[in-house]
N, C-alpha and C. Protein backbone atom coordinates (compact mmCIF):
# COMPACT_ATOMS: atom_id res chain seq x y z
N UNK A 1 -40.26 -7.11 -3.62
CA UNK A 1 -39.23 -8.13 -3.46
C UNK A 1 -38.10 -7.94 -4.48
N UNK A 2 -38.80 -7.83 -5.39
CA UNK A 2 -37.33 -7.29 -6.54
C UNK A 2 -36.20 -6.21 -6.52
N UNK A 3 -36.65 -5.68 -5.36
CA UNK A 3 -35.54 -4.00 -5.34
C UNK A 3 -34.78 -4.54 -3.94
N UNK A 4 -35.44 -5.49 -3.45
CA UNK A 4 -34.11 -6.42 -2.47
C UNK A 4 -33.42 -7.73 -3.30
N UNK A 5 -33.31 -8.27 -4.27
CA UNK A 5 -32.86 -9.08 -4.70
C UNK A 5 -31.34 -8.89 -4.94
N UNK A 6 -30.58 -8.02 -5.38
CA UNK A 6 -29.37 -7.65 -5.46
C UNK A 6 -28.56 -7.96 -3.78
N UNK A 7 -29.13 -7.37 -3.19
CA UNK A 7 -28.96 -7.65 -1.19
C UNK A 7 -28.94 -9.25 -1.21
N UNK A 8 -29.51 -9.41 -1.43
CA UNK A 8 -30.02 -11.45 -1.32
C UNK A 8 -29.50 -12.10 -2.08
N UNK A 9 -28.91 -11.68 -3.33
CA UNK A 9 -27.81 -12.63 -3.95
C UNK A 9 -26.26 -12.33 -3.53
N UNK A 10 -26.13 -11.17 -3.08
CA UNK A 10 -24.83 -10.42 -2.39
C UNK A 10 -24.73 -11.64 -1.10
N UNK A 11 -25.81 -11.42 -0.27
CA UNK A 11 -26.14 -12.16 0.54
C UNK A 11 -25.59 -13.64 0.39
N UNK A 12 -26.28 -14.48 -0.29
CA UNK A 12 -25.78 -16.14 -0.70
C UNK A 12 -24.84 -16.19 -1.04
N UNK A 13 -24.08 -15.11 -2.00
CA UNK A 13 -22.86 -15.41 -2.75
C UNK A 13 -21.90 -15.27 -1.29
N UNK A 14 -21.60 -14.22 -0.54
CA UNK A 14 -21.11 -13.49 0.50
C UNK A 14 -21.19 -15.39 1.67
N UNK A 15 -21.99 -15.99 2.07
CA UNK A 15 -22.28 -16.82 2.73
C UNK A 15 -22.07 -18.61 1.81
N UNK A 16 -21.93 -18.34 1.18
CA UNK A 16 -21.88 -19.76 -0.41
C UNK A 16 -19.68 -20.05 -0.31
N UNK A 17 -19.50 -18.78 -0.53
CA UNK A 17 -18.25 -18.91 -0.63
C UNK A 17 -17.39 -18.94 0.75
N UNK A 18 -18.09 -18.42 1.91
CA UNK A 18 -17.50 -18.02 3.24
C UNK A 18 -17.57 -19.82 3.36
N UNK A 19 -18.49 -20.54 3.76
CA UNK A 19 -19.32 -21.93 4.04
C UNK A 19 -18.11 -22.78 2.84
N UNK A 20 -17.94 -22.60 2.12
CA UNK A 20 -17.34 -23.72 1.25
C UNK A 20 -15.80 -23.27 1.29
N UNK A 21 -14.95 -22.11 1.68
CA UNK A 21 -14.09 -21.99 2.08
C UNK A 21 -13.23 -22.17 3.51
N UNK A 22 -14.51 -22.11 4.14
CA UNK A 22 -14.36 -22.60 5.65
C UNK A 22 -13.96 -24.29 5.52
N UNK A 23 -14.73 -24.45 5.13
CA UNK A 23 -15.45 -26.02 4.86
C UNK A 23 -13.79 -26.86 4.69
N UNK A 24 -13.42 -26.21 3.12
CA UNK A 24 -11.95 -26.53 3.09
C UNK A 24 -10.69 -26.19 3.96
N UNK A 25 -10.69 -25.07 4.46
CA UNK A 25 -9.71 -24.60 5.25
C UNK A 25 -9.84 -25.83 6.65
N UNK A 26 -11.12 -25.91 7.43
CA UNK A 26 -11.03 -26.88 8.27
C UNK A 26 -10.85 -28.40 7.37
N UNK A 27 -10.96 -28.96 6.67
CA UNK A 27 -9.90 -30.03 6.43
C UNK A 27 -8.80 -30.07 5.90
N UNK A 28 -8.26 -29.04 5.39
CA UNK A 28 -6.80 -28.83 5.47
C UNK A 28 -6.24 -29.15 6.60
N UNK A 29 -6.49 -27.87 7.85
CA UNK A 29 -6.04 -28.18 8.92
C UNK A 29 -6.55 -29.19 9.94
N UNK A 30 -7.30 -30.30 9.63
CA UNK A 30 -7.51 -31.46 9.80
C UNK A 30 -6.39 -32.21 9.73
N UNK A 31 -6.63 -32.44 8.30
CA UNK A 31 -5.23 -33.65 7.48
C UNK A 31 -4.01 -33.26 8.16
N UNK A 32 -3.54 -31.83 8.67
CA UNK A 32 -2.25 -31.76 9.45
C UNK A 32 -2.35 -32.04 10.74
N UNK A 33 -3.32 -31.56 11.34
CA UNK A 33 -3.51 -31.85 13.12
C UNK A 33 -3.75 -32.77 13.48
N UNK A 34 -4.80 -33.44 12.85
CA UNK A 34 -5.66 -34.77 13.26
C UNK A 34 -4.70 -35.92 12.68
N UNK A 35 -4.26 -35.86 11.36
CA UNK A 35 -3.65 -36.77 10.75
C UNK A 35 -2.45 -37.49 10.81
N UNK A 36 -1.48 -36.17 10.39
CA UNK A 36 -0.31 -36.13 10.51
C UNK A 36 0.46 -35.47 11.70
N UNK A 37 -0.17 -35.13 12.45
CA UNK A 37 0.04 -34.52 14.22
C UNK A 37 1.05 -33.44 13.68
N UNK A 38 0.80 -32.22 12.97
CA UNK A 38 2.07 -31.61 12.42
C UNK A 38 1.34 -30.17 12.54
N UNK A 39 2.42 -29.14 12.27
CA UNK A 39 1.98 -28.00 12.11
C UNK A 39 1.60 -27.98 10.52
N UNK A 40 0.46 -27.23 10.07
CA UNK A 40 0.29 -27.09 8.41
C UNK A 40 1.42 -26.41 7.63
N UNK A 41 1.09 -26.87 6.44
CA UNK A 41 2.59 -26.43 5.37
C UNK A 41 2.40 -24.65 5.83
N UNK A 42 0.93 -23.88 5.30
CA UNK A 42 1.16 -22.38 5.44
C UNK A 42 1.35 -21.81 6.72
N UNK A 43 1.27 -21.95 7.79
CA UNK A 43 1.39 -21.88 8.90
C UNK A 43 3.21 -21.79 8.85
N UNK A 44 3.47 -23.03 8.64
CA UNK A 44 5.09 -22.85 8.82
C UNK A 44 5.52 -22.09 8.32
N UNK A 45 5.25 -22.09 6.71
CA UNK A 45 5.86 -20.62 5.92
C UNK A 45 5.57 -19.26 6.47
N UNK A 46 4.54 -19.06 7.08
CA UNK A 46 4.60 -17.66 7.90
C UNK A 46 5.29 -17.66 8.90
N UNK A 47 5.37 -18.23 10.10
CA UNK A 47 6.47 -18.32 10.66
C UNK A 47 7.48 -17.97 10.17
N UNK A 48 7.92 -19.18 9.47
CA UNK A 48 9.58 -19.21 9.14
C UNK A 48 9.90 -17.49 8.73
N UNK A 49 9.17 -16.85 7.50
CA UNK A 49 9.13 -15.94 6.23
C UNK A 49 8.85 -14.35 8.02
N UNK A 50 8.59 -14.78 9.22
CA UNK A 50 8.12 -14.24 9.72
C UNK A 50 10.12 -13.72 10.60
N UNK A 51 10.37 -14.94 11.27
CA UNK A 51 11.70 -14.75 11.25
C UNK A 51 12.78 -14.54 10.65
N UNK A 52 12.63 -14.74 9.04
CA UNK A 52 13.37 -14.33 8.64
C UNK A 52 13.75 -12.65 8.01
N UNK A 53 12.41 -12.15 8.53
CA UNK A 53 12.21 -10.45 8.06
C UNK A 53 13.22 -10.13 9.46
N UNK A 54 12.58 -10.75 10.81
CA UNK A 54 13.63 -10.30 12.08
C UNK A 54 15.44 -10.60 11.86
N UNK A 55 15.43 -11.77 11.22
CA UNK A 55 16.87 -11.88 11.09
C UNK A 55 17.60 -11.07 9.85
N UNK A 56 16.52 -10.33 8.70
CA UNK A 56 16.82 -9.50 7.90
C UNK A 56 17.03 -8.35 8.40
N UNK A 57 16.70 -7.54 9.50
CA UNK A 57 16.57 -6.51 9.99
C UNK A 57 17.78 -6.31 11.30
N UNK A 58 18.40 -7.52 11.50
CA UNK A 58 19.25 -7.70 12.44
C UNK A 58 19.46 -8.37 13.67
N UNK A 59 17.92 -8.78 13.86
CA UNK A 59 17.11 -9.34 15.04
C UNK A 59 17.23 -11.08 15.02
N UNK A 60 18.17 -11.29 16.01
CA UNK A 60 18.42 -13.03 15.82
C UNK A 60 17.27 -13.70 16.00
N UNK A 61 16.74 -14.18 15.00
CA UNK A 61 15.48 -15.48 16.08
C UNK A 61 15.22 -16.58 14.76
N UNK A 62 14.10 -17.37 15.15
CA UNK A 62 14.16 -19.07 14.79
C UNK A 62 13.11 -19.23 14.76
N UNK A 63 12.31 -19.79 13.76
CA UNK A 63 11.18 -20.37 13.73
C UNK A 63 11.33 -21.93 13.93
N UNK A 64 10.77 -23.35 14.81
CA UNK A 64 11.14 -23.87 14.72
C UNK A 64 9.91 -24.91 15.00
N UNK A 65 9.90 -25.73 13.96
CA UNK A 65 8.93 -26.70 14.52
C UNK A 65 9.55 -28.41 15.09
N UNK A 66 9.02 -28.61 16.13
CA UNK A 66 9.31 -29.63 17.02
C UNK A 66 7.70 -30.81 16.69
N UNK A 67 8.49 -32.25 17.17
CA UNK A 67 7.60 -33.59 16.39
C UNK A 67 6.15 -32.97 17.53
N UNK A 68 5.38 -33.92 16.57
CA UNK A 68 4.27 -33.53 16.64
C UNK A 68 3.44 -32.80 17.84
N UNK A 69 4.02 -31.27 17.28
CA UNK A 69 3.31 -29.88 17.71
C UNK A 69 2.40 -29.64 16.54
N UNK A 70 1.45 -29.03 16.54
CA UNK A 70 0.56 -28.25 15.63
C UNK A 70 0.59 -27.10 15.30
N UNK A 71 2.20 -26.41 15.91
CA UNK A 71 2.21 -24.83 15.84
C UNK A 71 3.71 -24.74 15.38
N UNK A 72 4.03 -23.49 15.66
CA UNK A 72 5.86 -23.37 15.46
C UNK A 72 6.51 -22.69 16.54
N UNK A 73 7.41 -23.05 17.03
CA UNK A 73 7.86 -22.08 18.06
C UNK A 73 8.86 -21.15 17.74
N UNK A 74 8.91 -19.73 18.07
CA UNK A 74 9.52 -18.68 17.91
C UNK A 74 10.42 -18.07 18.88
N UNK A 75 11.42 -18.23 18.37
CA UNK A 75 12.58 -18.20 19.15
C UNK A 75 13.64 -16.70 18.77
N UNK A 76 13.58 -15.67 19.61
CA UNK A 76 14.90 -14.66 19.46
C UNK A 76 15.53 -14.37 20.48
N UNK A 77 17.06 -14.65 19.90
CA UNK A 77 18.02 -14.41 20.67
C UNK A 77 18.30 -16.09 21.24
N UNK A 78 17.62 -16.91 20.67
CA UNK A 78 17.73 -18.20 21.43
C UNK A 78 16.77 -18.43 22.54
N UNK A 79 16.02 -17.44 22.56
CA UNK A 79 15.07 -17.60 23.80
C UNK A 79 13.38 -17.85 23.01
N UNK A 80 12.63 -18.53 23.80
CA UNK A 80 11.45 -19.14 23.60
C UNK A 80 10.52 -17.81 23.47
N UNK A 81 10.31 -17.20 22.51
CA UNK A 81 9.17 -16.31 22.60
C UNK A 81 7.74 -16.53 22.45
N UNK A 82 7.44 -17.41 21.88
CA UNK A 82 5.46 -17.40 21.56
C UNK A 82 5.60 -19.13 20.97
N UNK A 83 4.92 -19.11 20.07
CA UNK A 83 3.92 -19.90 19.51
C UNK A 83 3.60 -19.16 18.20
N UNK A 84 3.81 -19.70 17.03
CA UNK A 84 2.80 -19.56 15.62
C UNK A 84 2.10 -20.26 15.51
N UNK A 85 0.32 -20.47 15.54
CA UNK A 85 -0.10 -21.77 15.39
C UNK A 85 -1.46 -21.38 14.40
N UNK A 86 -2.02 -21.91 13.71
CA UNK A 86 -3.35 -21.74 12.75
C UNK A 86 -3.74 -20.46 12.88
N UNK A 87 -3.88 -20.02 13.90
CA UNK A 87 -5.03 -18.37 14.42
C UNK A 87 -3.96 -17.52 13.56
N UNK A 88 -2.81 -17.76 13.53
CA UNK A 88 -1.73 -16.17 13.58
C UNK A 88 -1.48 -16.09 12.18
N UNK A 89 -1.95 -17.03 11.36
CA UNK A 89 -1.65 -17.11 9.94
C UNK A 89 -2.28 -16.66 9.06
N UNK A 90 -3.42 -15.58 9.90
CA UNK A 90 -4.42 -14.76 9.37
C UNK A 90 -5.35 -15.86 7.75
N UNK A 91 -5.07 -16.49 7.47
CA UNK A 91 -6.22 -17.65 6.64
C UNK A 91 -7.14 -17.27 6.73
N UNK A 92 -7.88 -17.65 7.87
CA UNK A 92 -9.35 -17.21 8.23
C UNK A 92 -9.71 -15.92 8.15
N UNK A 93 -9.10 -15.28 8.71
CA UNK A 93 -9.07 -13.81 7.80
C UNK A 93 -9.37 -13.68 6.62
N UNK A 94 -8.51 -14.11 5.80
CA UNK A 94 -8.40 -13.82 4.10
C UNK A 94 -10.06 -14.53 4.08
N UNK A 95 -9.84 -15.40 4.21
CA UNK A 95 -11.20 -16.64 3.72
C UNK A 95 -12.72 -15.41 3.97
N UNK A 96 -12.75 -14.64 5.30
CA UNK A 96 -13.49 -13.84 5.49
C UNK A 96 -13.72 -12.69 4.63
N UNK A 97 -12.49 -12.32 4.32
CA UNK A 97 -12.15 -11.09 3.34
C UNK A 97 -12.57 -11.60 1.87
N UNK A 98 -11.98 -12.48 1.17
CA UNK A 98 -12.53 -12.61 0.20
C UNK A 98 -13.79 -12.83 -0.22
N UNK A 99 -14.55 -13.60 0.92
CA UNK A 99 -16.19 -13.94 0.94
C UNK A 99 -16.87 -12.70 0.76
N UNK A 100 -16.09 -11.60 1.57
CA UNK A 100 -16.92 -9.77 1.20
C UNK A 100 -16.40 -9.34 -0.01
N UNK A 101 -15.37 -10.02 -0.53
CA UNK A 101 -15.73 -8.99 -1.98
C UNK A 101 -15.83 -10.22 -3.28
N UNK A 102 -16.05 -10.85 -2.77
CA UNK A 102 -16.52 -12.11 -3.75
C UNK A 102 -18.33 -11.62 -3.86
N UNK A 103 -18.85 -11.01 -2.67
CA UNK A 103 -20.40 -11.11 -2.45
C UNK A 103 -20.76 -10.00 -3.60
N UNK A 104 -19.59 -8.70 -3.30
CA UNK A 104 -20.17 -8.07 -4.11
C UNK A 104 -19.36 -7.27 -5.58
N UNK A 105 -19.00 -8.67 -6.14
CA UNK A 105 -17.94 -8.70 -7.20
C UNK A 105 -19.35 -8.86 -8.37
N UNK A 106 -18.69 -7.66 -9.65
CA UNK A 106 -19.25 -7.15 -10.65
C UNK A 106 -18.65 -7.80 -12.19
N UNK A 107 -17.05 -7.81 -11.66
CA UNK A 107 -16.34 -7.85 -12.56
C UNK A 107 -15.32 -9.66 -12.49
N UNK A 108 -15.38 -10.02 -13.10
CA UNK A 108 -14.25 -11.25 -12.45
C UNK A 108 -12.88 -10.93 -12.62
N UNK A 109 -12.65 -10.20 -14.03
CA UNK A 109 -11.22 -9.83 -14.38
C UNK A 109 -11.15 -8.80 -13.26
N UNK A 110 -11.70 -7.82 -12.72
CA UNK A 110 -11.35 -6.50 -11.87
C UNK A 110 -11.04 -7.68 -10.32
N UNK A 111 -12.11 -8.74 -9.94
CA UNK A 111 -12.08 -9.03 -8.70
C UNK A 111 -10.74 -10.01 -8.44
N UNK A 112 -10.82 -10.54 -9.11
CA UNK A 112 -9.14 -11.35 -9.71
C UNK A 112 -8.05 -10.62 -9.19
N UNK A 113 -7.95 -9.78 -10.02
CA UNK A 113 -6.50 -8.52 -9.81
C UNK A 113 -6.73 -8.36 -8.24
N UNK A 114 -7.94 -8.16 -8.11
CA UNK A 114 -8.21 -7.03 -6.58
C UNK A 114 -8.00 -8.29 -5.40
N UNK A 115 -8.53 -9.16 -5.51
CA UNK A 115 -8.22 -9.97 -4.61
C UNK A 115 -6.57 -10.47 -4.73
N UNK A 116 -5.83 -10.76 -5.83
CA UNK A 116 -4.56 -10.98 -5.90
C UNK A 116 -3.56 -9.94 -4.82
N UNK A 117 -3.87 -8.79 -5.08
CA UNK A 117 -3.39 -7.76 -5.33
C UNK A 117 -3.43 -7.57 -3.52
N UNK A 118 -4.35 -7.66 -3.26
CA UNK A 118 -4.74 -7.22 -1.56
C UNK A 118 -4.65 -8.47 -0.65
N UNK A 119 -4.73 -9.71 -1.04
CA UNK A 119 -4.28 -10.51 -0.32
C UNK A 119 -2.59 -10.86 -0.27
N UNK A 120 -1.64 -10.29 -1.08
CA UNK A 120 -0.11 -10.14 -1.20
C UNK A 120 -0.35 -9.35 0.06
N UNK A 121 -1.29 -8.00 -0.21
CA UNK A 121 -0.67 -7.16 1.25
C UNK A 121 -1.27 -7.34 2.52
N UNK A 122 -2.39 -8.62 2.58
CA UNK A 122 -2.75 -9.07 3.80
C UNK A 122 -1.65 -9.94 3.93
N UNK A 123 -1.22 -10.24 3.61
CA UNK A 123 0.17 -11.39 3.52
C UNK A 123 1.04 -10.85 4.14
N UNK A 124 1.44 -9.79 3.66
CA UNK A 124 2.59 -9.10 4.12
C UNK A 124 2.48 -8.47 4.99
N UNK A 125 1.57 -8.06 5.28
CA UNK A 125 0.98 -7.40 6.77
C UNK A 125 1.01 -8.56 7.98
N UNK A 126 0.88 -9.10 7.76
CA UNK A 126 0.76 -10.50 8.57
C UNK A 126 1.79 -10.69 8.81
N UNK A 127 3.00 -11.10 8.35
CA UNK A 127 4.33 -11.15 8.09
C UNK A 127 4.97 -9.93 9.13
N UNK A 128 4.69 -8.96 8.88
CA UNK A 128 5.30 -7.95 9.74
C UNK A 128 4.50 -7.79 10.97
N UNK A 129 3.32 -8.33 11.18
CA UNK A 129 2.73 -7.88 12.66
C UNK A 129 3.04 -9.60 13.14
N UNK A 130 3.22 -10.73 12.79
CA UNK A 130 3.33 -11.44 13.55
C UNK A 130 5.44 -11.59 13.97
N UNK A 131 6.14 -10.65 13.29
CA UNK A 131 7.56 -10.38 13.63
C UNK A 131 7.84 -9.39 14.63
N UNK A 132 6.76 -8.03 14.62
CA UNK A 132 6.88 -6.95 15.75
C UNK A 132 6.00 -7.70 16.60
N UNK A 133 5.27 -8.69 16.41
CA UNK A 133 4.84 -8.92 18.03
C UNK A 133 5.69 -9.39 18.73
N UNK A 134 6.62 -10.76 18.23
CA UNK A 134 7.71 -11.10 18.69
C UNK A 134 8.91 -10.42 19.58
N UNK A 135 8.82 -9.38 18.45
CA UNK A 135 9.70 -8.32 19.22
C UNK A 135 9.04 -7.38 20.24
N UNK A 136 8.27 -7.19 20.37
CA UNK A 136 7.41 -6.17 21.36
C UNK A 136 7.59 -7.46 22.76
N UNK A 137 6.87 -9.31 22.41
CA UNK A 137 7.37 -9.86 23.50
C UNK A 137 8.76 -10.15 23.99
N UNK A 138 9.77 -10.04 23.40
CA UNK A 138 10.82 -10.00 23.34
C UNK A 138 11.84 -8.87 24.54
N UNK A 139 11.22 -7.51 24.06
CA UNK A 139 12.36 -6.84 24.10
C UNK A 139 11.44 -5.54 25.19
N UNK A 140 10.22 -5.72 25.25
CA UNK A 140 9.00 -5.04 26.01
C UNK A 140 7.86 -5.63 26.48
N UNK A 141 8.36 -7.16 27.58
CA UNK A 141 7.36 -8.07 27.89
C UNK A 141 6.05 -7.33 28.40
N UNK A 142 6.03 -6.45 29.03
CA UNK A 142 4.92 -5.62 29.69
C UNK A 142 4.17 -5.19 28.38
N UNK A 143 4.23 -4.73 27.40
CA UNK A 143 3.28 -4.50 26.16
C UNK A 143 3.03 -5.88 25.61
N UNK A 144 3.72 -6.77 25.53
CA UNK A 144 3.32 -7.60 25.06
C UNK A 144 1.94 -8.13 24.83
N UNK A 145 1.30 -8.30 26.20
CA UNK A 145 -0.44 -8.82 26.19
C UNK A 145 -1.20 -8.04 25.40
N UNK A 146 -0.66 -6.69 25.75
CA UNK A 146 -1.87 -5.67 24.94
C UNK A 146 -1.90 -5.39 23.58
N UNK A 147 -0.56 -5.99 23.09
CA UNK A 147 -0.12 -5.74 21.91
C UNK A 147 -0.86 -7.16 21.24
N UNK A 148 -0.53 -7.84 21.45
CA UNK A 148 -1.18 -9.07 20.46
C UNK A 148 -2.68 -9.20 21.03
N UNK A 149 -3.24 -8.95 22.40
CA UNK A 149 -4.85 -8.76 22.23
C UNK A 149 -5.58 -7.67 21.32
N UNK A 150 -4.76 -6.65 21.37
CA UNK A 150 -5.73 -5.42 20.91
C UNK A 150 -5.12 -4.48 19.58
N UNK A 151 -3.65 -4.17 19.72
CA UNK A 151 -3.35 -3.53 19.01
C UNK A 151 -2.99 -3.99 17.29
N UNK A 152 -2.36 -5.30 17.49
CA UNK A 152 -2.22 -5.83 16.15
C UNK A 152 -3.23 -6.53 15.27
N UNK A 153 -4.68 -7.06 16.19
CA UNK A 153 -5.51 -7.80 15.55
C UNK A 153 -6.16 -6.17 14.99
N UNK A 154 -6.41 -5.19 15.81
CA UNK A 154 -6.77 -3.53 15.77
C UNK A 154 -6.07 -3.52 13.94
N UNK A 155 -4.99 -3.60 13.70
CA UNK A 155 -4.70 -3.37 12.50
C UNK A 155 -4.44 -4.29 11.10
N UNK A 156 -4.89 -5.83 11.58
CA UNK A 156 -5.22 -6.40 10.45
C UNK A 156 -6.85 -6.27 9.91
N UNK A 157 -7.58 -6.22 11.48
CA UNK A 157 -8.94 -5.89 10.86
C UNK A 157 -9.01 -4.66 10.11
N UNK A 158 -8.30 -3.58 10.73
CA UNK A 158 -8.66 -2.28 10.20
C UNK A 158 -8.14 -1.99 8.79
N UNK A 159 -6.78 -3.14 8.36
CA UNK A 159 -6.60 -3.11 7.06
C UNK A 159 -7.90 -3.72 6.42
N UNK A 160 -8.11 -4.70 6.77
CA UNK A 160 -9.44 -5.64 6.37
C UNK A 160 -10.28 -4.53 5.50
N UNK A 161 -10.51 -3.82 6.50
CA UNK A 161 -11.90 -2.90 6.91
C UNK A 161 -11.56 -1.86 5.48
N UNK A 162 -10.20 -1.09 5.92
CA UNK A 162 -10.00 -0.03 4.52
C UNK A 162 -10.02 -0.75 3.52
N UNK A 163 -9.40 -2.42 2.85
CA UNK A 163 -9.34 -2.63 1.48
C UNK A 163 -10.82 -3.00 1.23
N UNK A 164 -11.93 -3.58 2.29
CA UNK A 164 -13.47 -3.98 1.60
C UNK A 164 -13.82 -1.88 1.15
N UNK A 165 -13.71 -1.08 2.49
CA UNK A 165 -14.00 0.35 1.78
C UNK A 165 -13.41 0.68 0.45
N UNK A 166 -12.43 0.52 0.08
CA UNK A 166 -11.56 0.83 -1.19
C UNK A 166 -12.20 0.06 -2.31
N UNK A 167 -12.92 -1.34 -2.41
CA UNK A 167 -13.20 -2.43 -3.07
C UNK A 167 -14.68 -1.90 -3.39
N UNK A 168 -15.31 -1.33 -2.67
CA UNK A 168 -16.73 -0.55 -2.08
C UNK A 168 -16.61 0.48 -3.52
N UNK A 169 -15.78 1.32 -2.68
CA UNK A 169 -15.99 2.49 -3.20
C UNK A 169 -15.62 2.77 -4.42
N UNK A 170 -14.30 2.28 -4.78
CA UNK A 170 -13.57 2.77 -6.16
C UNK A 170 -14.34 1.85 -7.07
N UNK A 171 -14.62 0.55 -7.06
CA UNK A 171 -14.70 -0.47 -7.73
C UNK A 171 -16.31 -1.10 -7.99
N UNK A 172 -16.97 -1.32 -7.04
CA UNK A 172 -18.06 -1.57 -6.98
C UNK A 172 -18.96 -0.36 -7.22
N UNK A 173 -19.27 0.08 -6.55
CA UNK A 173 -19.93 1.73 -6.76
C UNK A 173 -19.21 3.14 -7.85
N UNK A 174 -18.55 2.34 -8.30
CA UNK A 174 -17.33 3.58 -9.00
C UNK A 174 -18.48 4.54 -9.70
N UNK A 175 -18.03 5.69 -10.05
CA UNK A 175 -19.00 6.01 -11.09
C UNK A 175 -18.98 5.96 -12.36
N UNK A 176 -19.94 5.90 -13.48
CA UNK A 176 -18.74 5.93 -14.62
C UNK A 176 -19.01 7.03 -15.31
């Protein structure tokens, strides 16, 4: 039993923090949906921070939230493109991501930096795949479906996937 114990506290910690981050994230977005019939504060900021990379790049559009919606609507060129709503704000994501390297965090000062550090670029990744989806529905309605079913969730997980390998390998297992 002792040469599995490392697995089994990886284990609780990995499931302790997923469970109590969930826990909060659904009453966050409680207090906005249920409460205040509103879209959530981070939700909007991706949006908005989402159109404004398109209108940095040259691409007219609008993030816009209307009375009590729970999402944001995305608008280029003046035209109605999608919906931003809880799912696209990748959160639950992060919340997932950090629970895997919270499980098998050695260091607090190393996991600190590392989680800082990689959730900026889940951030920003997010930021740019929820602006080219826009534009893919926008300007190439026919890719559109396949693009936000398969190809863009395809590359937040797969970032997911390389920073827990990178977190794995360099950091946790490093050699010394």
């Amino acid at each position: 039993m002792k040469e599995y114990k490392p697995i089994f506290i990886s284990l609780v910690k990995f499931f302790s923090v997923y469970l109590f981050l969930t826990i909060l994230y659904y009453w966050y977005l409680s207090y906005y949906q249920n409460k205040l019939h509103t879209c959530d504060d981070y939700t909007y900021m991706v949006a908005k921070q989402s159109s404004s990379l398109l209108n940095w790049v040259g691409i007219s559009s609008q993030a816009l939230h209307m009375d009590n919606e729970n999402y944001m609507r995305f608008f280029i060129n003046n035209k109605s493109i999608s919906i931003v709503n809880e799912g696209c704000n990748a959160l639950s994501v992060i919340i997932l991501y950090i629970s895997f390297i919270i499980a098998f965090a050695n260091s607090i000062k190393k996991t600190c930096i590392y989680l800082l550090i990689t959730i900026l670029i889940i951030y920003l990744i997010n930021i740019l795949r929820i602006s080219f989806i826009n534009y893919v529905f926008s300007y190439y309605p026919e890719y559109g479906e396949a693009s936000h079913d398969y190809l863009f969730p395809a590359i937040i997980y797969g970032l997911i996937i390389v920073l827990w390998i990178i977190w794995i390998k360099f950091f946790v297992f490093k050699k010394k």
